[in-house]
N, C-alpha and C. Protein backbone atom coordinates (compact mmCIF):
# COMPACT_ATOMS: atom_id res chain seq x y z
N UNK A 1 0.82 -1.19 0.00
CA UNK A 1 0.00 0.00 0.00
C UNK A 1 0.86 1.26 0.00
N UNK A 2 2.15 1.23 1.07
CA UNK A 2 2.84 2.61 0.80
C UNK A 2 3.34 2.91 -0.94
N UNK A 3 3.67 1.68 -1.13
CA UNK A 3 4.48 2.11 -2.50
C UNK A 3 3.27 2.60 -3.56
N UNK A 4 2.56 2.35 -3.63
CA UNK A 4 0.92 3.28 -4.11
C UNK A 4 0.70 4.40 -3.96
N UNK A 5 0.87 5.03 -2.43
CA UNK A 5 0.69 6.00 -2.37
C UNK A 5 2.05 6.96 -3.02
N UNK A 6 3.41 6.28 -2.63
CA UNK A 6 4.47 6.82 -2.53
C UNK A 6 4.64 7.14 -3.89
N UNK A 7 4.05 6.76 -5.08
CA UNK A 7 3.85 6.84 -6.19
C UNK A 7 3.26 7.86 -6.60
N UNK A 8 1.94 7.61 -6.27
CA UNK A 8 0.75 8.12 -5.91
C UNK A 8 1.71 9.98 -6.15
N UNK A 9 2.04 10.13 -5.00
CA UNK A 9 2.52 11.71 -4.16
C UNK A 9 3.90 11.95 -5.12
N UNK A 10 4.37 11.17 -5.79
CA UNK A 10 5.70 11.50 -6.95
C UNK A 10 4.82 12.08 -7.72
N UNK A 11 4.03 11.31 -9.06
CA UNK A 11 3.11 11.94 -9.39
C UNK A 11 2.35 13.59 -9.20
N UNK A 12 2.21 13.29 -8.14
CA UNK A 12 1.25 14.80 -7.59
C UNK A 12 2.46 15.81 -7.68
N UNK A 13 3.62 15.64 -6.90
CA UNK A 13 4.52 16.48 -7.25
C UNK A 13 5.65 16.93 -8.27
N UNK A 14 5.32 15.98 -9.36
CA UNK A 14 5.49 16.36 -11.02
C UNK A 14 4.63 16.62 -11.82
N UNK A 15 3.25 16.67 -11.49
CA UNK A 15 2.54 17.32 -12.95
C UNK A 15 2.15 18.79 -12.28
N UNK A 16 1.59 19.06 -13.34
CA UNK A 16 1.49 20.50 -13.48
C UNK A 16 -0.10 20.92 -13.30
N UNK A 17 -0.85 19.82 -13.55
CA UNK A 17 -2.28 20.14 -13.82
C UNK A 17 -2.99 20.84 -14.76
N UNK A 18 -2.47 21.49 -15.83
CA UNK A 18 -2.81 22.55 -16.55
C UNK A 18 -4.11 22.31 -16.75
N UNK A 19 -4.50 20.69 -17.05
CA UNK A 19 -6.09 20.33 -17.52
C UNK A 19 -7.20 20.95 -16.53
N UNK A 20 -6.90 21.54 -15.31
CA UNK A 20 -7.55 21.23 -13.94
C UNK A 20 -8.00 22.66 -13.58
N UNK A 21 -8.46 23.26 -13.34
CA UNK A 21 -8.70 24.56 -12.92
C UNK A 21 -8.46 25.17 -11.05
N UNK A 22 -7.74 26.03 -10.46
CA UNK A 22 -7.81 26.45 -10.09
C UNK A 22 -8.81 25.97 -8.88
N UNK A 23 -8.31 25.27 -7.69
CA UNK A 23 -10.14 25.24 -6.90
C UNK A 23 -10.29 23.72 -6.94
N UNK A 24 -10.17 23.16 -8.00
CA UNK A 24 -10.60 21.82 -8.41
C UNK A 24 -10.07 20.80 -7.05
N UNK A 25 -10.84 20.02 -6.99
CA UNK A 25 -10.56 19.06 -6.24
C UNK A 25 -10.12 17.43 -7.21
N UNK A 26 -8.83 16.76 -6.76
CA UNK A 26 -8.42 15.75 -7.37
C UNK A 26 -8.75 14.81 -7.33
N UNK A 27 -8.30 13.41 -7.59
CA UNK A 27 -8.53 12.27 -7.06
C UNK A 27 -6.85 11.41 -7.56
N UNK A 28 -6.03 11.19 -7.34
CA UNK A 28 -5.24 10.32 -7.82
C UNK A 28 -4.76 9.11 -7.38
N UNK A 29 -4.63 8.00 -8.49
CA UNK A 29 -4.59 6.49 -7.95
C UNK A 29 -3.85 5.71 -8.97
N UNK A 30 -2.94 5.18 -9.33
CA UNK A 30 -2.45 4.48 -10.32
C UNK A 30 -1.51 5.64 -11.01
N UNK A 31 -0.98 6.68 -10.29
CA UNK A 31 -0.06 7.60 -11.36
C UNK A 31 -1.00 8.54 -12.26
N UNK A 32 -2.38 8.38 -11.86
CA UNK A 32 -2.63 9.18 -12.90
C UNK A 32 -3.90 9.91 -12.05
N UNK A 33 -4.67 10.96 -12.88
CA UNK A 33 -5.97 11.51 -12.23
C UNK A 33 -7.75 10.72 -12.61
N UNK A 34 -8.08 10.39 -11.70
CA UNK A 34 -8.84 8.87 -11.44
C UNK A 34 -10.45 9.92 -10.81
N UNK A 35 -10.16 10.69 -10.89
CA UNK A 35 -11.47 12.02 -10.72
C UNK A 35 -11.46 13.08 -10.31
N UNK A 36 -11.82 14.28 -10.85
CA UNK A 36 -11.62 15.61 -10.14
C UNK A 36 -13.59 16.63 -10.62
N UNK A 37 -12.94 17.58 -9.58
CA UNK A 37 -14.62 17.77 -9.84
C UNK A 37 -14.41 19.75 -8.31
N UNK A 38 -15.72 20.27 -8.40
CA UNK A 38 -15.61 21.17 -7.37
C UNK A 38 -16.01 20.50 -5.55
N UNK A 39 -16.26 20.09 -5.76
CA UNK A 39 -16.34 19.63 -4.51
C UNK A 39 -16.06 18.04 -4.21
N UNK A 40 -15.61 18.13 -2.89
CA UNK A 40 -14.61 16.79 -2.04
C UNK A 40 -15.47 15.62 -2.20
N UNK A 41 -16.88 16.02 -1.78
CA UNK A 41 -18.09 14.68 -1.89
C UNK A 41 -17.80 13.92 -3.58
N UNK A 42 -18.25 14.74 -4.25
CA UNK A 42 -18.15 14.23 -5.59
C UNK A 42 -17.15 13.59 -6.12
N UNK A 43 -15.97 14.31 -6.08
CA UNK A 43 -14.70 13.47 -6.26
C UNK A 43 -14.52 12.27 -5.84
N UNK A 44 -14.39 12.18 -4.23
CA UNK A 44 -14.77 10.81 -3.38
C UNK A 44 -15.46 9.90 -4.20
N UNK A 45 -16.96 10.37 -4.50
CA UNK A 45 -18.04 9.57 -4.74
C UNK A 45 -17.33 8.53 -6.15
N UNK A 46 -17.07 9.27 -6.80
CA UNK A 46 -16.09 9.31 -8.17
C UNK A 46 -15.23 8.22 -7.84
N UNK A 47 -13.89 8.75 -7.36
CA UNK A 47 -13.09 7.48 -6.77
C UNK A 47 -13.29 6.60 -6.56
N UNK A 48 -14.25 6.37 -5.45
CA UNK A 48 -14.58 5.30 -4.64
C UNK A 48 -15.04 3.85 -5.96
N UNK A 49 -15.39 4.45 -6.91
CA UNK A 49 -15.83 3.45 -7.94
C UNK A 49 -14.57 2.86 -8.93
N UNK A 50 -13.67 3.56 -8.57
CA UNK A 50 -12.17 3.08 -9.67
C UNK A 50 -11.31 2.49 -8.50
N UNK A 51 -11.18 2.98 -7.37
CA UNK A 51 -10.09 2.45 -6.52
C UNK A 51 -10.49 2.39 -5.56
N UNK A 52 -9.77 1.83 -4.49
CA UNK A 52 -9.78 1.70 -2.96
C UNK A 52 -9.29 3.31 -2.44
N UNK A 53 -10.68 3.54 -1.61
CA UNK A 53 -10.17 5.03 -1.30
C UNK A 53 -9.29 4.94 -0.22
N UNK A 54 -8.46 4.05 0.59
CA UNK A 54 -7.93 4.62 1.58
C UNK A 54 -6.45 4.57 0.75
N UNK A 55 -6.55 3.96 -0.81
CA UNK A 55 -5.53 4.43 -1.01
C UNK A 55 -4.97 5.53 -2.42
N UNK A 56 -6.03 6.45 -2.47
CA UNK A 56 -6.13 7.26 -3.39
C UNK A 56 -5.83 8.96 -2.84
N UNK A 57 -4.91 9.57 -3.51
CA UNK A 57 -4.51 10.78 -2.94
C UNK A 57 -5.41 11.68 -3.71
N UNK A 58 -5.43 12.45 -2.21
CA UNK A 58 -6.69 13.38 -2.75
C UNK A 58 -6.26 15.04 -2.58
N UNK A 59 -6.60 16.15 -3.24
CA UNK A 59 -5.51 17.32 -2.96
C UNK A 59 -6.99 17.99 -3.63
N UNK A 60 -6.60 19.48 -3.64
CA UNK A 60 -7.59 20.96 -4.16
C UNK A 60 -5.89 21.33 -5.29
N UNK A 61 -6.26 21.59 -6.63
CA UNK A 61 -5.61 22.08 -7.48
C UNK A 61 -4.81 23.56 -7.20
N UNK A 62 -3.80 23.70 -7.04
CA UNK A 62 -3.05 25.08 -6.71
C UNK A 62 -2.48 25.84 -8.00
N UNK A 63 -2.27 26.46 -7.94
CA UNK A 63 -1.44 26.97 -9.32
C UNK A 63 -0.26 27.75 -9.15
N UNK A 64 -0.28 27.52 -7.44
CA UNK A 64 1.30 28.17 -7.11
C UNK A 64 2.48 26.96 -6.30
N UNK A 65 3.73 27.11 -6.44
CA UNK A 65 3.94 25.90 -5.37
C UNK A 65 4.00 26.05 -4.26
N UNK A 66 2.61 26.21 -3.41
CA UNK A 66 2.62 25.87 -2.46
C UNK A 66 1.85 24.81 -1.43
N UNK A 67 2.28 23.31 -2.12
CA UNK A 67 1.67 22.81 -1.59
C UNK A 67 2.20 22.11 -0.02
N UNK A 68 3.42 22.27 0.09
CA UNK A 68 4.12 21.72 0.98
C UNK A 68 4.35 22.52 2.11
């Protein structure tokens, strides 16, 4: 499971998002984006049907780096 996530969070901290707007809420699971949407419920809801959510990283789209 770590190496999923640990993946998972490489991922998140190499793309760029450009597809994603500002606000957006993510979903990522397998290296890639697995649902995004404006709100946390939806996304979830989303996820929950492609992957196991306790192991899907979930973030709000930034457009500055500050996610850390």
């Amino acid at each position: 499971m770590e190496a999923m996530i640990d993946k998972n969070f490489e991922y998140f901290l190499a793309e760029d998002f450009k597809g994603y707007s500002e606000g957006d809420w993510i979903a990522i699971y397998g290296e890639k984006v697995i649902s995004h949407g404006q709100t946390l419920k939806t996304v979830i809801e989303q996820a929950k049907k492609v992957a196991p959510i306790a192991k899907v990283l979930l973030s709000k789209v930034k457009k500055t780096a500050s996610y850390l």
